[in-house]
C-alpha atoms as a PDB file:
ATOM      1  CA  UNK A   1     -48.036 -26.187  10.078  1.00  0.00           C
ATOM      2  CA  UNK A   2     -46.710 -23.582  12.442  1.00  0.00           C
ATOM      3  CA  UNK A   3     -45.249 -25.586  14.734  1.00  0.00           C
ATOM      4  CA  UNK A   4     -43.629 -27.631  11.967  1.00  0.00           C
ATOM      5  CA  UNK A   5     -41.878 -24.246  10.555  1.00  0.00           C
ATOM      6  CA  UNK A   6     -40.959 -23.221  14.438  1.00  0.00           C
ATOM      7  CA  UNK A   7     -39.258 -26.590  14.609  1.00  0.00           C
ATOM      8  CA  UNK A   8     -37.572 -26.378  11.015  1.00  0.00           C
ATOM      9  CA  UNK A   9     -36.318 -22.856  12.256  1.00  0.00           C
ATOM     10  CA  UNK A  10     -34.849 -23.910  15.618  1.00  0.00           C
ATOM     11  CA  UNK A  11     -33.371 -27.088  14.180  1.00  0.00           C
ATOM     12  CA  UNK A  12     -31.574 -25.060  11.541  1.00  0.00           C
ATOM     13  CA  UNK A  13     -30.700 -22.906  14.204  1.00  0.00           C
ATOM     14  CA  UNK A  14     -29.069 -25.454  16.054  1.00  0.00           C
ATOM     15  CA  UNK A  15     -27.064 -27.291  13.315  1.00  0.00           C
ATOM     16  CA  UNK A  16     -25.456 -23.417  12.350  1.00  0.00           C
ATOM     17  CA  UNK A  17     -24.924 -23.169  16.019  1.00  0.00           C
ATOM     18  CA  UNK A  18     -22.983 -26.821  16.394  1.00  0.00           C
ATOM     19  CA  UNK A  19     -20.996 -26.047  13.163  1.00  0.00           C
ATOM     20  CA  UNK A  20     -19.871 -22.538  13.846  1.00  0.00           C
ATOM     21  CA  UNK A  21     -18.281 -23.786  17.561  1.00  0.00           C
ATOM     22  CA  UNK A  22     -17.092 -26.765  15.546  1.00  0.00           C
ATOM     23  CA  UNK A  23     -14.768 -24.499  13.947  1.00  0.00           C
ATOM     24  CA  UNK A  24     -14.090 -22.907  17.408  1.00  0.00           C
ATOM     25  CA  UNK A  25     -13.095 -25.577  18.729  1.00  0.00           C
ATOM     26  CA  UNK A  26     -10.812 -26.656  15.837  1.00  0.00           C
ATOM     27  CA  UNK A  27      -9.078 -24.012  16.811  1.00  0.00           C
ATOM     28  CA  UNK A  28      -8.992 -24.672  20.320  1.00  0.00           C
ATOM     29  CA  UNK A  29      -7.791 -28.447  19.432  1.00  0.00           C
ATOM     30  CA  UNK A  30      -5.406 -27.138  17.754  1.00  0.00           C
ATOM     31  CA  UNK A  31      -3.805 -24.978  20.286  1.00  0.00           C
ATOM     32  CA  UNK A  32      -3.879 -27.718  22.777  1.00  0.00           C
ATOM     33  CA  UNK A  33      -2.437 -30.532  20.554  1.00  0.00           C
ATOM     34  CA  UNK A  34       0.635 -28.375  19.810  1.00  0.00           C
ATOM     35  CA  UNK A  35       1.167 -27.758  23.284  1.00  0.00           C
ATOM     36  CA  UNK A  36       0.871 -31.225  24.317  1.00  0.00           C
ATOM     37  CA  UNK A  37       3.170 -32.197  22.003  1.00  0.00           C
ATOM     38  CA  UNK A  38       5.894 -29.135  22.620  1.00  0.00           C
ATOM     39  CA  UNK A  39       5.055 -29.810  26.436  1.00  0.00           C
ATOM     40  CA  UNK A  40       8.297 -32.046  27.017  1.00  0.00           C
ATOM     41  CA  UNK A  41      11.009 -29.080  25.895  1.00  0.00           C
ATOM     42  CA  UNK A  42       9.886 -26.995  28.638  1.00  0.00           C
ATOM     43  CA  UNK A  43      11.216 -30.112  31.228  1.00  0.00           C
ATOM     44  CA  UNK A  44      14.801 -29.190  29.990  1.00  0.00           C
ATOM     45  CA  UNK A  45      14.193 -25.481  28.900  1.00  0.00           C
ATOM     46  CA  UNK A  46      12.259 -22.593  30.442  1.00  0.00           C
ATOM     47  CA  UNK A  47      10.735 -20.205  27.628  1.00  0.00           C
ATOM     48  CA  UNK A  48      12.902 -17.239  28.203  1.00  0.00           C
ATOM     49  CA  UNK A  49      16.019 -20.019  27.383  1.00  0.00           C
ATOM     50  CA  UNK A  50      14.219 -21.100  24.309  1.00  0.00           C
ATOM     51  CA  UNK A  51      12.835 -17.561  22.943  1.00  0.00           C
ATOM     52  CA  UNK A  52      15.960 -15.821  23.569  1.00  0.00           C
ATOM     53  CA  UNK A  53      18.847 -18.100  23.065  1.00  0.00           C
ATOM     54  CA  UNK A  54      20.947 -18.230  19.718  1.00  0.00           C
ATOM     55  CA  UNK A  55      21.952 -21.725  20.382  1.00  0.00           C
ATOM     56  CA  UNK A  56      20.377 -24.342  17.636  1.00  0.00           C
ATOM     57  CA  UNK A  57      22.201 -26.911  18.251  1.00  0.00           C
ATOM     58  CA  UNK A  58      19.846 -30.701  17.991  1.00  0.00           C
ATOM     59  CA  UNK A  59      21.774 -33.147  18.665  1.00  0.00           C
ATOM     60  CA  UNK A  60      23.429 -31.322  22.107  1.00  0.00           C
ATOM     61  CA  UNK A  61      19.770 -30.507  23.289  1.00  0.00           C
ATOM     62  CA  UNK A  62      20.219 -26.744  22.406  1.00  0.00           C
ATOM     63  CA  UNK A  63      17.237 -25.189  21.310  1.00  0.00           C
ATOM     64  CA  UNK A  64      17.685 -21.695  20.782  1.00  0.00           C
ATOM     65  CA  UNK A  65      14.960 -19.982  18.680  1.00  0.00           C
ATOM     66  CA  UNK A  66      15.810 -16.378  18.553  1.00  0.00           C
ATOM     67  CA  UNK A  67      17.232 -16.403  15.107  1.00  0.00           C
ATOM     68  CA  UNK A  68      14.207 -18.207  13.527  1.00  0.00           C
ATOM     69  CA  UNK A  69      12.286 -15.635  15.192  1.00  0.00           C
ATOM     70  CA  UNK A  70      14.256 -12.890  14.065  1.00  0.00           C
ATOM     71  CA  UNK A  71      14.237 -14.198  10.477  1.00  0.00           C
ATOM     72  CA  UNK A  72      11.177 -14.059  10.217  1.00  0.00           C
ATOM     73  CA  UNK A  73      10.781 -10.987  11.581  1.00  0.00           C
ATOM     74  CA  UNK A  74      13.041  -9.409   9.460  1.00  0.00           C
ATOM     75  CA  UNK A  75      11.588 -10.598   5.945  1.00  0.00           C
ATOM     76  CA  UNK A  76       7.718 -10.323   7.467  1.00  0.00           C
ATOM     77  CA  UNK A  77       8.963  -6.867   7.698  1.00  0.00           C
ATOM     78  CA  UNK A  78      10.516  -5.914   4.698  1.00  0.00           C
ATOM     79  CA  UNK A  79       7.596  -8.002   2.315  1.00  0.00           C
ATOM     80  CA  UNK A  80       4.627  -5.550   4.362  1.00  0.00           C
ATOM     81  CA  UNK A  81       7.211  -2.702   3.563  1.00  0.00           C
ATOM     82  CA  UNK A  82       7.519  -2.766   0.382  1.00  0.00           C
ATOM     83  CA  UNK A  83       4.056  -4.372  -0.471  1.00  0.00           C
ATOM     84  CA  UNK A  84       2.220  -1.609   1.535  1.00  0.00           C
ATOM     85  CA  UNK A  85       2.939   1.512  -0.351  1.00  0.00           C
ATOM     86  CA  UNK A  86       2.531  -0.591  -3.857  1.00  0.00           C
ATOM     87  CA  UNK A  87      -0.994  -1.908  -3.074  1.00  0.00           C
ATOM     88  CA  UNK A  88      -2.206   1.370  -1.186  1.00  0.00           C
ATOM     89  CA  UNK A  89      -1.501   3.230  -4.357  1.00  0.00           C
ATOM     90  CA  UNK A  90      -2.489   0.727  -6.946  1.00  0.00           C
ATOM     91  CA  UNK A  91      -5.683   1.076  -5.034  1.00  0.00           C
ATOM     92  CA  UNK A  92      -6.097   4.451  -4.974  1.00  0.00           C
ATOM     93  CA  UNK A  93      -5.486   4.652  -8.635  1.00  0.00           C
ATOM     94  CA  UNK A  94      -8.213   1.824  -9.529  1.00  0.00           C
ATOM     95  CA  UNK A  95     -10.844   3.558  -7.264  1.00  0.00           C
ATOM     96  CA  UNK A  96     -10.537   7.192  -7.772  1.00  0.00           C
ATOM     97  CA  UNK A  97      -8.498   7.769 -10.698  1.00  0.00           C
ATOM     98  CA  UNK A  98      -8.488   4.421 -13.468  1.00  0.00           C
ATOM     99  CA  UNK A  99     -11.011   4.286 -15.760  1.00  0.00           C
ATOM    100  CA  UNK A 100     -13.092   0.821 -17.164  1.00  0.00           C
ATOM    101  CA  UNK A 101     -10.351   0.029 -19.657  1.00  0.00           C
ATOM    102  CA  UNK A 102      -7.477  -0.323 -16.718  1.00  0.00           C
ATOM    103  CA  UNK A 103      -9.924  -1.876 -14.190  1.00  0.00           C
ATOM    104  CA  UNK A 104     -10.972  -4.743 -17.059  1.00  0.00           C
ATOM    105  CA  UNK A 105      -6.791  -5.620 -17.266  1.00  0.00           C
ATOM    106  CA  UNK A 106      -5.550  -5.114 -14.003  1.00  0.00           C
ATOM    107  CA  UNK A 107      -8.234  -7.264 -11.658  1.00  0.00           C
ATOM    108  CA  UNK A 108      -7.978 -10.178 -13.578  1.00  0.00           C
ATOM    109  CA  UNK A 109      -4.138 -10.220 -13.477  1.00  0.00           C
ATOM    110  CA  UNK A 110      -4.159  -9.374  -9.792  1.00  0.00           C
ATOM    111  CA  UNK A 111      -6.790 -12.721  -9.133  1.00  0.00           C
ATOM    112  CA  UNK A 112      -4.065 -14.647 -11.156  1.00  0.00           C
ATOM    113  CA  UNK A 113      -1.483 -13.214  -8.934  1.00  0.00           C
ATOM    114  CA  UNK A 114      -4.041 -14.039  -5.465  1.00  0.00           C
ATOM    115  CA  UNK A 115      -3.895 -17.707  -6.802  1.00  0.00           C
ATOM    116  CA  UNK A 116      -0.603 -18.609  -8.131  1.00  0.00           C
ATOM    117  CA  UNK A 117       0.484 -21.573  -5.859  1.00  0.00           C
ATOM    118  CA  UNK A 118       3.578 -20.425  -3.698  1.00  0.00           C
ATOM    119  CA  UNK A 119       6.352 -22.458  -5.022  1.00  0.00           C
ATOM    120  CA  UNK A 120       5.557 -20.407  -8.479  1.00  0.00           C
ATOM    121  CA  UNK A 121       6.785 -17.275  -6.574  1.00  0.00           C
ATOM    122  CA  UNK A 122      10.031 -19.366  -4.780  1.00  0.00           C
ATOM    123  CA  UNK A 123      11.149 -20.799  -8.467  1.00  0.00           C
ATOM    124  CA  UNK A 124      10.824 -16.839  -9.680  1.00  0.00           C
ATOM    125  CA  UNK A 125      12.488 -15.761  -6.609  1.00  0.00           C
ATOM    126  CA  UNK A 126      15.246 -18.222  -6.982  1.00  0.00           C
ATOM    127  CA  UNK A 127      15.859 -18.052 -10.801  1.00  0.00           C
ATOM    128  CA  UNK A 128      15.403 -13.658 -11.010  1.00  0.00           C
ATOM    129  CA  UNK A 129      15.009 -12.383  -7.831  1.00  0.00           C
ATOM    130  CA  UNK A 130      18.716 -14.155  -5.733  1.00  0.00           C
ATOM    131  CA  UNK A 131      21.201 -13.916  -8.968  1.00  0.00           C
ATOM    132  CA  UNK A 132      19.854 -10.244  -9.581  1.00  0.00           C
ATOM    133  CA  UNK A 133      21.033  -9.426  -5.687  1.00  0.00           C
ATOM    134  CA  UNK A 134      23.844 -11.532  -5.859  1.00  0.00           C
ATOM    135  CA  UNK A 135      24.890  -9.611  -9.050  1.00  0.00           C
ATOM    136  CA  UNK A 136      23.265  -6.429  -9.393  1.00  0.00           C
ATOM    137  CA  UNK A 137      22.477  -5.620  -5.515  1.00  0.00           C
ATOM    138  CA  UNK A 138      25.109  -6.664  -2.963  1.00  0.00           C
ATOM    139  CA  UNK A 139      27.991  -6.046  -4.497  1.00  0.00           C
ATOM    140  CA  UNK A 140      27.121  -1.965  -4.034  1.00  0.00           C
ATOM    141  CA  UNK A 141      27.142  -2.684  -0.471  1.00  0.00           C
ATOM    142  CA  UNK A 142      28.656  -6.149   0.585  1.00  0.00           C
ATOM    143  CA  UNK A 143      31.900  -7.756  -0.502  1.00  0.00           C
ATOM    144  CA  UNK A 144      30.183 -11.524  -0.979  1.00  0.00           C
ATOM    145  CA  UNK A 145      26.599 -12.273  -1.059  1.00  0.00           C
ATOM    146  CA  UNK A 146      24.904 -15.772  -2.533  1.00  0.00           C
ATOM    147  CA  UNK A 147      21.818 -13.739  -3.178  1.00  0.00           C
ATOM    148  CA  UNK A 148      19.746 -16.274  -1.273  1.00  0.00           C
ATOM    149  CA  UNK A 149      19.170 -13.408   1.543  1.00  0.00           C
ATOM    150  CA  UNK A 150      16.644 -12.050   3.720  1.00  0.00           C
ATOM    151  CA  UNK A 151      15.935  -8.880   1.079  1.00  0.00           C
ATOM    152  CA  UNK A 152      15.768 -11.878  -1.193  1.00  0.00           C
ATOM    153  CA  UNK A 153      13.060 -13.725   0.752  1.00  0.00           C
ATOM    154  CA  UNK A 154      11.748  -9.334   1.592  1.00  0.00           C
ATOM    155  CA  UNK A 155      11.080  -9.325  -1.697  1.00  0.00           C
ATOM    156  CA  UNK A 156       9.120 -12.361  -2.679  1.00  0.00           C
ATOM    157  CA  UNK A 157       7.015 -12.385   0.314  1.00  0.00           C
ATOM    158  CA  UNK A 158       5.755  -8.723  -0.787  1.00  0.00           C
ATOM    159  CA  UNK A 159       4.959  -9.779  -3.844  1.00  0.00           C
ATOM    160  CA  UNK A 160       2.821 -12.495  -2.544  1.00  0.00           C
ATOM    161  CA  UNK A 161       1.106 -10.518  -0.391  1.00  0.00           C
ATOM    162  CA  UNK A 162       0.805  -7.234  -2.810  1.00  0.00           C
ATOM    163  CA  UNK A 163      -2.824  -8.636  -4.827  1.00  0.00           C
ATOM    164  CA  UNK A 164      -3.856  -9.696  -1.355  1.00  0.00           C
ATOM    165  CA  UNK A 165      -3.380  -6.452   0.576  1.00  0.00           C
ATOM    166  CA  UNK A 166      -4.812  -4.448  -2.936  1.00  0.00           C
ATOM    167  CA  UNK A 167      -8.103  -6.209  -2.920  1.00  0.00           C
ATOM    168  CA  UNK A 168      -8.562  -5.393   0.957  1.00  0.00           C
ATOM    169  CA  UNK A 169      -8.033  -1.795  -0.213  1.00  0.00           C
ATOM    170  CA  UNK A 170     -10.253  -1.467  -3.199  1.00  0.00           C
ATOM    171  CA  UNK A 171     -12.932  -2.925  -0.819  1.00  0.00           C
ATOM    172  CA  UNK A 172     -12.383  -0.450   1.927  1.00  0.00           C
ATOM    173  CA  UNK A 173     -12.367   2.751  -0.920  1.00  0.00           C
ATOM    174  CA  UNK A 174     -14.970   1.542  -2.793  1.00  0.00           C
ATOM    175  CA  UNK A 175     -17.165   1.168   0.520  1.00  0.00           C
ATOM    176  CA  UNK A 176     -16.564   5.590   0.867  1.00  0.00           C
ATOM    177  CA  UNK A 177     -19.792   6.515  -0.429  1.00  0.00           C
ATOM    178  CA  UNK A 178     -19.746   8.658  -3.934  1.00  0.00           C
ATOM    179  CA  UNK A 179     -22.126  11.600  -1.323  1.00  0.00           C
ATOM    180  CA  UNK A 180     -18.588  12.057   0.489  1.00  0.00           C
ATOM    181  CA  UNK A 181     -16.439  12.893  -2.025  1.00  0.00           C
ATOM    182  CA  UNK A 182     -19.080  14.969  -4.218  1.00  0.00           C
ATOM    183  CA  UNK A 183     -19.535  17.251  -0.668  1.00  0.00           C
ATOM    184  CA  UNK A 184     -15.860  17.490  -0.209  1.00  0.00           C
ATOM    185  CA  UNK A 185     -15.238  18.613  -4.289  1.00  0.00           C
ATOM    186  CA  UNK A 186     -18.218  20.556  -4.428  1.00  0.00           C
ATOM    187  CA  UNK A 187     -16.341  22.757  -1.080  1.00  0.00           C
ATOM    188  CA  UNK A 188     -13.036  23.476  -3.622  1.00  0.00           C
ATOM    189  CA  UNK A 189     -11.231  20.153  -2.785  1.00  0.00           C
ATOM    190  CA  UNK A 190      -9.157  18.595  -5.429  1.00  0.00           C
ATOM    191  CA  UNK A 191      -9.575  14.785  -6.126  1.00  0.00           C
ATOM    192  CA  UNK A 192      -6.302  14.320  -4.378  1.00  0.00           C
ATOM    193  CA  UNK A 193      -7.473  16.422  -1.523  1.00  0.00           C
ATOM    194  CA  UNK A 194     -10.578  14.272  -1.378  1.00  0.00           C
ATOM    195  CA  UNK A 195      -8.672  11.235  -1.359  1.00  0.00           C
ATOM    196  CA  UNK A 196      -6.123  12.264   1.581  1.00  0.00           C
ATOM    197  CA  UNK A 197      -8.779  14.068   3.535  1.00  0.00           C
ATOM    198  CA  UNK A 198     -12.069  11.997   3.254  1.00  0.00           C
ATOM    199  CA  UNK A 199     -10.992   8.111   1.914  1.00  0.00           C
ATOM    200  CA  UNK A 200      -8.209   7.467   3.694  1.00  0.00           C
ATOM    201  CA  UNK A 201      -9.090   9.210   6.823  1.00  0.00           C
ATOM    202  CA  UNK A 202     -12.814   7.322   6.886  1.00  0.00           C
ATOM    203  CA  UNK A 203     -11.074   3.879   6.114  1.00  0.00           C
ATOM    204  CA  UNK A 204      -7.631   4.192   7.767  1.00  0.00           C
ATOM    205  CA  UNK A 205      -8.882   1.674  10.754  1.00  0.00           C
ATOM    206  CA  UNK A 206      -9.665  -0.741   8.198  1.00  0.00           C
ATOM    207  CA  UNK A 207      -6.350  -0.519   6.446  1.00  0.00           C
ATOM    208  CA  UNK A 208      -4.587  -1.123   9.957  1.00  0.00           C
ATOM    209  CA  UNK A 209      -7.087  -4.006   9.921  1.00  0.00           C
ATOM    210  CA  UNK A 210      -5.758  -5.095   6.563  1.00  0.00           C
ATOM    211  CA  UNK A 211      -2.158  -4.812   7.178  1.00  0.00           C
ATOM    212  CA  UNK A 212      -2.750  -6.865  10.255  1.00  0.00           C
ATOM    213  CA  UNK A 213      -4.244  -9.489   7.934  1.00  0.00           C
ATOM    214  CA  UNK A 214      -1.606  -9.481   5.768  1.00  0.00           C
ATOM    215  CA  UNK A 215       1.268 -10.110   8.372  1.00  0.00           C
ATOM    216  CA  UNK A 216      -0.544 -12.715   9.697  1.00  0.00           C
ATOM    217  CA  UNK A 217      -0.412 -14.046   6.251  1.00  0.00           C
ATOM    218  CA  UNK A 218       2.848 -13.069   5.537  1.00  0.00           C
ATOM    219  CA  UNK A 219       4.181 -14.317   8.764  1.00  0.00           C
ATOM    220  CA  UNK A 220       3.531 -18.120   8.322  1.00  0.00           C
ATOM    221  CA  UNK A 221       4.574 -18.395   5.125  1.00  0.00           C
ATOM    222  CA  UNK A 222       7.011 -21.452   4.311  1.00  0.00           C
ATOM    223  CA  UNK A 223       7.467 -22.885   0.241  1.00  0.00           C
ATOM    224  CA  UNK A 224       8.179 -19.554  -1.060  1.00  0.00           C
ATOM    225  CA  UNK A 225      10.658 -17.819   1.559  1.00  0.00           C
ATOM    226  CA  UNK A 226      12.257 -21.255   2.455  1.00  0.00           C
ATOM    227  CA  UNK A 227      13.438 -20.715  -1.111  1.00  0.00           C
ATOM    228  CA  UNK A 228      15.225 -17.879  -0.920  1.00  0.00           C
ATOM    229  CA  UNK A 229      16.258 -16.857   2.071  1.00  0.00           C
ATOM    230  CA  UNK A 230      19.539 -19.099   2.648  1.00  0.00           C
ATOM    231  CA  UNK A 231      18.262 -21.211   5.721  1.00  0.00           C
ATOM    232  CA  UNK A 232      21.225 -20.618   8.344  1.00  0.00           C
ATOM    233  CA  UNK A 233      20.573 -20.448  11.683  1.00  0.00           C
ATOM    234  CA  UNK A 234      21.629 -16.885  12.587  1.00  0.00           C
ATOM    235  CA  UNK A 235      20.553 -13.558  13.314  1.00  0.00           C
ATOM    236  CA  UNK A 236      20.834 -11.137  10.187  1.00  0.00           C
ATOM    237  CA  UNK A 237      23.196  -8.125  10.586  1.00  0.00           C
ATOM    238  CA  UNK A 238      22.121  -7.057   7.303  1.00  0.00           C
ATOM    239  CA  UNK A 239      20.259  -6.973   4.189  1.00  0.00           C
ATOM    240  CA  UNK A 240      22.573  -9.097   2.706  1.00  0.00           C
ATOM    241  CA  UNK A 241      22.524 -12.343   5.258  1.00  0.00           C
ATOM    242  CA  UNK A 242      20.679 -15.401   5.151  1.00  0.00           C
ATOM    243  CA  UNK A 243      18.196 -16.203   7.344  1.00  0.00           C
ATOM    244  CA  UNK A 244      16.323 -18.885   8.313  1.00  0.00           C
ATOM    245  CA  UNK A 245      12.426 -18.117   8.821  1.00  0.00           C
ATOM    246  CA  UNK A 246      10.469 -20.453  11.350  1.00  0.00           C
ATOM    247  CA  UNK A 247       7.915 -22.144   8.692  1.00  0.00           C
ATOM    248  CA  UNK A 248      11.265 -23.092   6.592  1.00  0.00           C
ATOM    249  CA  UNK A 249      12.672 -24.647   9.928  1.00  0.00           C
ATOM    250  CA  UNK A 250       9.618 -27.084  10.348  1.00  0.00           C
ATOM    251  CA  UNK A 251       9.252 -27.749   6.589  1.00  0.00           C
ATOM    252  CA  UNK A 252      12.874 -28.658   6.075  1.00  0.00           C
ATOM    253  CA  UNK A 253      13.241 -30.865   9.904  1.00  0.00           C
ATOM    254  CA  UNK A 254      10.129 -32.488   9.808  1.00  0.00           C
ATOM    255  CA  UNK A 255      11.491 -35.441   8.562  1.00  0.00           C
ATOM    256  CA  UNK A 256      14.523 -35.837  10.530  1.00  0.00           C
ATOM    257  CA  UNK A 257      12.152 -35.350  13.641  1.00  0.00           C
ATOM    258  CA  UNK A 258      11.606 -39.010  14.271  1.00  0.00           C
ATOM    259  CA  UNK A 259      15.031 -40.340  16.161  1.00  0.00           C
ATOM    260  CA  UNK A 260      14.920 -37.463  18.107  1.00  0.00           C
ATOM    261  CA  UNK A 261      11.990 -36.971  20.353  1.00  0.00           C
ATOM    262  CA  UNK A 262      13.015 -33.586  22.029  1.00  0.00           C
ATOM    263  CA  UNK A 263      13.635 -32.520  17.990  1.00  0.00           C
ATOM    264  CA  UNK A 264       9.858 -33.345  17.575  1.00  0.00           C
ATOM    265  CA  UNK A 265       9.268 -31.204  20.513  1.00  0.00           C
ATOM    266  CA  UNK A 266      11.321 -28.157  19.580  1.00  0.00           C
ATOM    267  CA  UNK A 267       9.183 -28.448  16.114  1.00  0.00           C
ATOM    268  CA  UNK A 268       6.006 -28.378  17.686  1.00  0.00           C
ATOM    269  CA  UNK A 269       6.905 -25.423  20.095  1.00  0.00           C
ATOM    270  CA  UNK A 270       8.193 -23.467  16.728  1.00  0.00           C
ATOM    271  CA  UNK A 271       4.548 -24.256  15.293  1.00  0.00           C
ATOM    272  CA  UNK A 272       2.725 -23.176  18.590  1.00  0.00           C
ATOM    273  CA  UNK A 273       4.706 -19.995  18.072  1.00  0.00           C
ATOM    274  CA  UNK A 274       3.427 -19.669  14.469  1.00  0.00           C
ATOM    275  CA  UNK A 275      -0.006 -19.923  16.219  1.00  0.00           C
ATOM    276  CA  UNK A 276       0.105 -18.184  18.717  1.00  0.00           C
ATOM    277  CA  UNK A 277       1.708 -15.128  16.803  1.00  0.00           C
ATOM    278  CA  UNK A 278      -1.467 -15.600  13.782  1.00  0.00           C
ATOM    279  CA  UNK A 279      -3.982 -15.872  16.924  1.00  0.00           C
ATOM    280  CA  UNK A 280      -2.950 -12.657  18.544  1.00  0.00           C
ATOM    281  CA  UNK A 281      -2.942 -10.646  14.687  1.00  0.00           C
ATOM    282  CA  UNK A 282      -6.448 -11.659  14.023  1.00  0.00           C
ATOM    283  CA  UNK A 283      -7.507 -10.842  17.151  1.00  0.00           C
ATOM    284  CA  UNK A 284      -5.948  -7.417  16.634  1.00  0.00           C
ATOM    285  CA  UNK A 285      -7.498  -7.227  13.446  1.00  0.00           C
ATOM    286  CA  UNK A 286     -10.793  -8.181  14.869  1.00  0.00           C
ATOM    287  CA  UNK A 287     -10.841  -5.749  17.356  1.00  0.00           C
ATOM    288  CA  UNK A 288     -10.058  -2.753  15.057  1.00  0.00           C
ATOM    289  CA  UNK A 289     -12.820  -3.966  12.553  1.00  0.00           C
ATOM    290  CA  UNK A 290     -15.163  -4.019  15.424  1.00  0.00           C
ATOM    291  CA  UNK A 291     -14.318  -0.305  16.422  1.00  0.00           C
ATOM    292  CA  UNK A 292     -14.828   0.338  12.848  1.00  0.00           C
ATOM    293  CA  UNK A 293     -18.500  -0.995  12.653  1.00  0.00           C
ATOM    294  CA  UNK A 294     -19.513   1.025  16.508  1.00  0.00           C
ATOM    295  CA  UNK A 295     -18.039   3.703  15.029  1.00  0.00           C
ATOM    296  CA  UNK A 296     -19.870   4.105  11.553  1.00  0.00           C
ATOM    297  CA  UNK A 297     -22.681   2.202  12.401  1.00  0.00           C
END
């Protein structure tokens, strides 16, 4: 009977052990199937040509991907800006301040926010969000804007992210133990006091951790910002410009990909660089979270 149970343990062992480098190795598979099929580009180009150059033009053989990559830079940006200070209050407020009533209202509506489908949030963006900066907006600072801009696509992409990047928070405060802030107000702090000085100071590595997660999220993605954002190949000088984000460049050329087999390459490379990017965040983020847990444990 022991031996049966030793054999039952290392057999379960073993299958958790195959499964969990299965999913390494999907990742791995990944990585290399992308490069194998962006390998042919680099016969013609050399990175530095294709990461730096403005030139997108297909059919010459110019691949230039600097102004996807600044697109996307540039709304990634501006969505963690303006999501970041709404969620980091919103959870301050439903951990330390809001009472049962508010909780019972606001987490249900931010899991329907969490799981609204994205091209719910590029049909709002497109119908509200680009005539209200066409109209309202740009006019204050721009002679002529369409409204489908990078503030446009900004905007959308931190709202997507905002019930996201609030539920990391509210996971991280409510983790502060109730001793720590009864010590702290029981020495003359105020609640707000106790909130600057003791929760956010104990869980600040985890909300770099968080915002690290969320622009890895952010970063790839394509339905929602491919909406909004204009889709022109350029750089944006301003607010006010469109832009053209790299997960809107492979959803809208996938297609056309086929009579053009350095196109299909250039597509692949901008997905390896969509990896590659999301790769290096996590690992960032899993590095903080691991000198959270030596340093608390």
């Amino acid at each position: 009977m022991t031996t049966f149970r030793i054999l039952k343990d290392k057999t379960a062992a073993t299958i958790m052990f195959a499964l969990t480098m299965t999913a390494l190795l999907l990742v791995v598979a990944m990585g290399i199937g992308l490069f194998l099929k962006s390998a042919p580009i680099f016969e013609n180009h050399s990175l530095s040509e294709l990461l730096f150059s403005s030139n997108w033009r297909p059919l010459r053989g110019e691949f230039g991907f600097l102004p996807f990559l600044m697109g996307t830079l540039y709304v990634t940006a501006i969505g963690i800006t303006l999501a970041l200070p709404v969620s980091l209050l919103t959870a301050i407020f439903l951990t330390e301040y809001g009472g049962r009533k508010v909780k019972k209202y606001v987490f249900p509506a931010l899991d329907i926010l969490a799981g609204l489908p994205s091209v719910i949030y590029g049909v709002w963006g497109t119908l509200l969000i680009v005539p209200w900066i066409s109209e309202k907006i740009a006019p204050n600072f721009v002679a002529f804007s369409t409204g489908y801009t990078v503030l446009a696509g900004g905007l959308v992409l931190g709202v997507m992210i905002l019930p996201l990047l609030t539920s990391l928070f509210i996971e991280l405060f409510s983790s502060v133990s109730m001793e720590l802030r009864e010590s702290s107000m029981s020495l003359g702090a105020t609640k707000w006091q106790t909130t600057k000085k003791v929760v956010l100071r104990k869980t600040f590595p985890g909300i770099l951790a968080a915002v690290i997660l969320a622009v890895s999220r952010a970063f790839g993605e394509t339905i929602a910002v491919l909406m909004v954002c204009g889709n022109l190949p350029q750089i944006p000088g301003s607010l006010f410009d469109a832009a053209y984000p790299l997960p809107a460049l492979i959803a809208n050329n996938y297609g056309e990909m086929l009579s053009l087999p350095l196109y299909e390459a250039a597509l692949m490379f901008a997905a390896l660089i969509l990896f590659v990017v999301i790769l290096l965040f996590n690992l960032v983020s899993r590095a903080v979270l691991y000198r959270i847990e030596k340093k608390f444990s």
